[in-house]
N, C-alpha and C. Protein backbone atom coordinates (compact mmCIF):
# COMPACT_ATOMS: atom_id res chain seq x y z
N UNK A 1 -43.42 -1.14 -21.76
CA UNK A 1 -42.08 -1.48 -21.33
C UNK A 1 -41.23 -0.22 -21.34
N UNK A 2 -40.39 0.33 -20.08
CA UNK A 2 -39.79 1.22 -20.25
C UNK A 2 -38.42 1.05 -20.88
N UNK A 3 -37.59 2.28 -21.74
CA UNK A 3 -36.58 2.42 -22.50
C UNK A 3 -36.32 3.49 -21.98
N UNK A 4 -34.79 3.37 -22.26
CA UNK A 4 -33.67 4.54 -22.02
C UNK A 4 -32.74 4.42 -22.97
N UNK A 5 -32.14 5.79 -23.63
CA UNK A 5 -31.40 5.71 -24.34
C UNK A 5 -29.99 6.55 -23.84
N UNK A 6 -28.96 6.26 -23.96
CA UNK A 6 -27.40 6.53 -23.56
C UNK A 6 -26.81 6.89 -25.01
N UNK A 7 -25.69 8.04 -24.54
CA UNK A 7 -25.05 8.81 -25.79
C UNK A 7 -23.71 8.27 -24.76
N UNK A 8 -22.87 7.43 -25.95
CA UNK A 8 -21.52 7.26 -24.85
C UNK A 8 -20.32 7.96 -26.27
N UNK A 9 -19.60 8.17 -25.60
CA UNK A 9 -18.06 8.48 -26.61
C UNK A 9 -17.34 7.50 -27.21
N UNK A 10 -16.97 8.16 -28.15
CA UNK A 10 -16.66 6.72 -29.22
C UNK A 10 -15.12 5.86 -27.90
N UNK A 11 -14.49 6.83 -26.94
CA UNK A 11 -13.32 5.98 -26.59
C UNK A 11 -13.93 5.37 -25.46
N UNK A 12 -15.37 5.38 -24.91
CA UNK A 12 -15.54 5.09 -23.97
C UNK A 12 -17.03 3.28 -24.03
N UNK A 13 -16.62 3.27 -25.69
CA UNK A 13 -17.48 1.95 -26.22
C UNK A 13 -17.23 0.58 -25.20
N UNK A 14 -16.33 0.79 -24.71
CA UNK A 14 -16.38 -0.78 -24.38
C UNK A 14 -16.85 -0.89 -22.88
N UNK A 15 -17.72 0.04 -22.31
CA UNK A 15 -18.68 0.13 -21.51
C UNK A 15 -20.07 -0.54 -22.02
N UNK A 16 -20.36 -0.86 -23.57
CA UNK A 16 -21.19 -1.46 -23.76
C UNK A 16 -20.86 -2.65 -23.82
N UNK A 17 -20.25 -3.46 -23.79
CA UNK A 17 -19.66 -5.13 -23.24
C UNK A 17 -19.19 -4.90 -22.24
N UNK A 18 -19.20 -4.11 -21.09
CA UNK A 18 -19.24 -4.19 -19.69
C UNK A 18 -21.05 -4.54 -19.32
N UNK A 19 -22.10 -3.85 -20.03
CA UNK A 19 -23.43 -4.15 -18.94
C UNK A 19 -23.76 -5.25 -20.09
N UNK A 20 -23.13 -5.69 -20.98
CA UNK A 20 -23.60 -7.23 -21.51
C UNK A 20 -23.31 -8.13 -20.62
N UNK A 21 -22.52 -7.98 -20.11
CA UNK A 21 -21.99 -9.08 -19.08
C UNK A 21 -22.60 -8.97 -17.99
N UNK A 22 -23.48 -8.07 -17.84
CA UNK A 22 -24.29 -7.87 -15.73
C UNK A 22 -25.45 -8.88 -16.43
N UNK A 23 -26.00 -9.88 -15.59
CA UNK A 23 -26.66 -11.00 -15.66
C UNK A 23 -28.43 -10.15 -15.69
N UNK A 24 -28.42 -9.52 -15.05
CA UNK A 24 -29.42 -8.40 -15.27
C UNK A 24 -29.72 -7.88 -16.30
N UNK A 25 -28.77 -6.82 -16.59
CA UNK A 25 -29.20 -6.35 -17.92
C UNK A 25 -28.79 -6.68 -18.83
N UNK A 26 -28.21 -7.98 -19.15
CA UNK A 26 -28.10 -8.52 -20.52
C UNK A 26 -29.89 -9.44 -21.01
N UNK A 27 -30.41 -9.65 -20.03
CA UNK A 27 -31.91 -9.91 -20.22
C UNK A 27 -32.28 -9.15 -20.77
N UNK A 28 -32.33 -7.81 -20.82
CA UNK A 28 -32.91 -6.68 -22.04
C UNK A 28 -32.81 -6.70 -23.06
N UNK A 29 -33.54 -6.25 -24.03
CA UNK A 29 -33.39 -5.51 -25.62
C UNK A 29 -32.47 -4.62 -25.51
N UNK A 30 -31.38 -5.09 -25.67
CA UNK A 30 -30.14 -4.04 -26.14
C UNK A 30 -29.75 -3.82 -27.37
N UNK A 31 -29.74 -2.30 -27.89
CA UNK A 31 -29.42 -1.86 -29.34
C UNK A 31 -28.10 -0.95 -29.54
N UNK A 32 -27.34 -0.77 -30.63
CA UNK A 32 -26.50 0.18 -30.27
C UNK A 32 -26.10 0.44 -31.82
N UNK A 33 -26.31 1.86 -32.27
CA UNK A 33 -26.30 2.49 -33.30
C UNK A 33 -24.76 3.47 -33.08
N UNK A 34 -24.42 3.65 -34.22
CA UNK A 34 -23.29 5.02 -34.07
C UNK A 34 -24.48 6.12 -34.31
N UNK A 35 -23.46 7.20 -34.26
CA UNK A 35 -24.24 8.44 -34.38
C UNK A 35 -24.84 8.32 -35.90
N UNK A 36 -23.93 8.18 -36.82
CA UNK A 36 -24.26 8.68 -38.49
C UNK A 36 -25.35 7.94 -39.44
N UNK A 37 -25.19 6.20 -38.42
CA UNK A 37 -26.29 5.22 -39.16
C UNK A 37 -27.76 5.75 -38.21
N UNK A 38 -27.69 6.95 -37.36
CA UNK A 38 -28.70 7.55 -37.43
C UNK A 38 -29.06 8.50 -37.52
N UNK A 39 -28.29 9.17 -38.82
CA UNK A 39 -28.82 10.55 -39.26
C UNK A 39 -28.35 11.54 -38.31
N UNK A 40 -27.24 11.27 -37.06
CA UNK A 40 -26.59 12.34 -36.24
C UNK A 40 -25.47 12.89 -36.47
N UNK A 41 -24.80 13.97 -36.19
CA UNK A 41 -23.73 14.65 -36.08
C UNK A 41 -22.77 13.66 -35.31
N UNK A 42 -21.58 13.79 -35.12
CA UNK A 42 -20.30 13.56 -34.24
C UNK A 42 -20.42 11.89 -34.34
N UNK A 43 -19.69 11.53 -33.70
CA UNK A 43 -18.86 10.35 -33.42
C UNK A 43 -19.05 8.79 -32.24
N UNK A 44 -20.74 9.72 -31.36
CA UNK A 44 -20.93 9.30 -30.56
C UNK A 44 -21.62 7.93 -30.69
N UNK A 45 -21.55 6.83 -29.92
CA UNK A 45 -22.44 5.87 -29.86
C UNK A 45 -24.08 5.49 -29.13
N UNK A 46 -24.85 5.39 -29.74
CA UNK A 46 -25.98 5.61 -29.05
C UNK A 46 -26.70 4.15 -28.47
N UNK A 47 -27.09 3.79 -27.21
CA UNK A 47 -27.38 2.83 -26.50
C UNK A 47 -28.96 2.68 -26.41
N UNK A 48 -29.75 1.86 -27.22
CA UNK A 48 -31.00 1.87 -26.25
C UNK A 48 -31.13 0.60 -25.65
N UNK A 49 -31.96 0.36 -24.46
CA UNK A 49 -32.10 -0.72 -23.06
C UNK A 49 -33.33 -0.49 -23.46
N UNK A 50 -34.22 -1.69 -23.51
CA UNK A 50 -35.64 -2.00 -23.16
C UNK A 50 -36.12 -2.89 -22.62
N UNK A 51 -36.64 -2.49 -21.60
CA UNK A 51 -36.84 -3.57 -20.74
C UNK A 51 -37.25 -3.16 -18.64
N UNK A 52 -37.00 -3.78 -17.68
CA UNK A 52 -37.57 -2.97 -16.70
C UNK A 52 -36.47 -2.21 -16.11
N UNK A 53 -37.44 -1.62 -15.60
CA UNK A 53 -36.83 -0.59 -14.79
C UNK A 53 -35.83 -0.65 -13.88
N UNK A 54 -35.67 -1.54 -13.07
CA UNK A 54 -34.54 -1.98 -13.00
C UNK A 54 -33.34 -2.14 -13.25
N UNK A 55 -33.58 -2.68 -14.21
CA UNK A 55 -32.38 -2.97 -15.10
C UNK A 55 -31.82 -2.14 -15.79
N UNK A 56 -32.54 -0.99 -16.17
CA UNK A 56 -32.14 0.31 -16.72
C UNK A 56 -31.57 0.88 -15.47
N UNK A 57 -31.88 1.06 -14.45
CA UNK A 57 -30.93 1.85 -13.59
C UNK A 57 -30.06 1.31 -13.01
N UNK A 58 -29.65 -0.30 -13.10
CA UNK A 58 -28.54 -1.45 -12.88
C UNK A 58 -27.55 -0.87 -14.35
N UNK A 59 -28.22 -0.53 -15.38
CA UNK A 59 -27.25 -0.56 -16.03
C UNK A 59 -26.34 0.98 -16.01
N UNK A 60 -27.57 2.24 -15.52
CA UNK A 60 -27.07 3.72 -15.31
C UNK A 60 -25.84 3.56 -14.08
N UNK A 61 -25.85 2.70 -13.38
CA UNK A 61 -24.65 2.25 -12.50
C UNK A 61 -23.47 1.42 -12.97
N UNK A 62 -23.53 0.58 -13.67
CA UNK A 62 -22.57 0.15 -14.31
C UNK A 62 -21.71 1.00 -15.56
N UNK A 63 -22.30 1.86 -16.22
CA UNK A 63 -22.22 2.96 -17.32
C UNK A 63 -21.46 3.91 -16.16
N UNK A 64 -21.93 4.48 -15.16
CA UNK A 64 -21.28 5.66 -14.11
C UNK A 64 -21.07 7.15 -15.55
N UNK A 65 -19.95 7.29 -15.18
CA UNK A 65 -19.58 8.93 -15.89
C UNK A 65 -19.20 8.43 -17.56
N UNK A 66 -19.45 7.26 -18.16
CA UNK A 66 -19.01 7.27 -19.07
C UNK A 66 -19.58 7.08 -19.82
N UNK A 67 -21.39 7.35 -19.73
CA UNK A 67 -22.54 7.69 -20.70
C UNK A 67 -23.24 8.56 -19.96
N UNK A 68 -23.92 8.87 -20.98
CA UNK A 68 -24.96 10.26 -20.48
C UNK A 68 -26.32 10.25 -21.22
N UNK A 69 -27.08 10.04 -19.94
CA UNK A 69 -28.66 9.47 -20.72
C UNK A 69 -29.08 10.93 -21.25
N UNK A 70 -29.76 10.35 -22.33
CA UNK A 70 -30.32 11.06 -23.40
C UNK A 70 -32.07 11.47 -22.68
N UNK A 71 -32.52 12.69 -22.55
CA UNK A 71 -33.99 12.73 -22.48
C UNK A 71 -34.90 13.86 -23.01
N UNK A 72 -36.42 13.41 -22.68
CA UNK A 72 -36.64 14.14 -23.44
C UNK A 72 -36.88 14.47 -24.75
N UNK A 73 -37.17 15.33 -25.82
CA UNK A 73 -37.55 15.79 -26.74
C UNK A 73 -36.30 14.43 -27.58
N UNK A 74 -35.17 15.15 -27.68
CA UNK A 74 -34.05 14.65 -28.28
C UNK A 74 -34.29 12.23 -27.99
N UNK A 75 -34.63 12.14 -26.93
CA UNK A 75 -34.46 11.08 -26.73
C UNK A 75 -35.93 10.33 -27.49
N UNK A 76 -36.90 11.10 -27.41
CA UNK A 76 -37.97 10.42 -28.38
C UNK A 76 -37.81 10.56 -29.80
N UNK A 77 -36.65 11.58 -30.14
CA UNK A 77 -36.28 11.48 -31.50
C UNK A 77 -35.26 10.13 -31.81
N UNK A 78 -34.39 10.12 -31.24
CA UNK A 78 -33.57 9.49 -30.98
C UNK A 78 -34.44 7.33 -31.56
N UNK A 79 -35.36 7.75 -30.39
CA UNK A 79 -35.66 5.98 -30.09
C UNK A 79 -36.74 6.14 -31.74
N UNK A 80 -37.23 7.29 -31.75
CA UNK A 80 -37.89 6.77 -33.95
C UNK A 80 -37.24 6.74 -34.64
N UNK A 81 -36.10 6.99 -34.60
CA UNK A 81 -34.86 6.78 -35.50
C UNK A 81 -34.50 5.21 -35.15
N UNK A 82 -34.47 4.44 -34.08
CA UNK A 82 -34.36 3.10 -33.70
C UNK A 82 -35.20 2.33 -34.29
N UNK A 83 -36.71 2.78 -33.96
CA UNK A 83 -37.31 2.00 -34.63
C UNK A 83 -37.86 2.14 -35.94
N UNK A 84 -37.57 3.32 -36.57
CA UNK A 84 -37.78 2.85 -37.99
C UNK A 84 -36.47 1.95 -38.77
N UNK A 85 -35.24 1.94 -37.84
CA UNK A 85 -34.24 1.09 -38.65
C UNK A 85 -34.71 0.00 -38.08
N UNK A 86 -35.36 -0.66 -36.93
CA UNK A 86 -36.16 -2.08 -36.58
C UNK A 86 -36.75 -2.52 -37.71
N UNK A 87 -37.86 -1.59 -38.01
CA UNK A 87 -39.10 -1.62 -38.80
C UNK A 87 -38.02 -1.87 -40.51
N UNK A 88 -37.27 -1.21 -41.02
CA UNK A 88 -36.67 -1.38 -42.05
C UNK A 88 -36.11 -2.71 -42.27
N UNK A 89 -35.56 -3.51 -41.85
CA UNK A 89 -35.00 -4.67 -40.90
C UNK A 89 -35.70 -5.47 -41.32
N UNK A 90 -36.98 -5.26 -40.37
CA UNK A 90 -37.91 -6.42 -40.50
C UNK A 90 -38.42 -6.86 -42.02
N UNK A 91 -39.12 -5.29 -42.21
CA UNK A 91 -39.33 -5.44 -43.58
C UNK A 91 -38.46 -6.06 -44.96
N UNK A 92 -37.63 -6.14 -44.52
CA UNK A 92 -36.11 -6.45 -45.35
C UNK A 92 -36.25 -8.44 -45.09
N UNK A 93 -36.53 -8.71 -43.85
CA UNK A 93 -36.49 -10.28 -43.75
C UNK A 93 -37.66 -10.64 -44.61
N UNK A 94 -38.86 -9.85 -44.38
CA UNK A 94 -40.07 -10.29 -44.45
C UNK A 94 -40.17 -11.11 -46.68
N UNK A 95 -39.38 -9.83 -47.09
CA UNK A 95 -39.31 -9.39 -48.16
C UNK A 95 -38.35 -10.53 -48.91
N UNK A 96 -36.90 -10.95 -47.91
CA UNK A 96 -36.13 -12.47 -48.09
C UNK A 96 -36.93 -13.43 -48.24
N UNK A 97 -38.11 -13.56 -46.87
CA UNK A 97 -38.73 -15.17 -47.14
C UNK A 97 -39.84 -15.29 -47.10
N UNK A 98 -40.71 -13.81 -47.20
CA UNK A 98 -42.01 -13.33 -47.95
C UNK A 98 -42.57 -14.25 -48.60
């Protein structure tokens, strides 16, 4: 399944309840971390979309100039930092009703 991850500005957040609302890409795995609950510098909000392809570039149109996809080196760092807070998560329910 392809993923993309988006670095948006903290004044420019409410672009992420703009592509919740596209009937499209609210069908995706949508995640959204600040920068610091993942071990990053600055202020920024980080977006990951999983899901098709499509819909990832339905949502790079709805986003326009007010995110900036992440790629690359930085963006596979980025999405293990996602999923080890998944993986932490889980482990955390598992551990509730274990």
């Amino acid at each position: 399944m392809a993923y993309a991850i988006f670095e948006i500005e903290k004044e420019n957040a409410g672009v992420v309840d703009e592509i919740k609302k596209d009937d499209m890409v609210s069908r995706q795995s949508i995640w959204t971390r600040d920068a610091a609950s993942l071990g990053l510098e600055g202020e920024s909000i980080f977006l990951k979309i999983e899901g098709s392809e499509e819909a990832i570039e339905r949502a790079e149109e709805i986003m326009g100039e007010k995110a900036k996809k992440v790629e690359g080196e930085k963006a596979e760092e980025i999405n293990a930092k996602f999923v080890a807070d998944e993986e932490k998560a889980s482990e955390g329910m598992g551990f509730i009703f274990g």
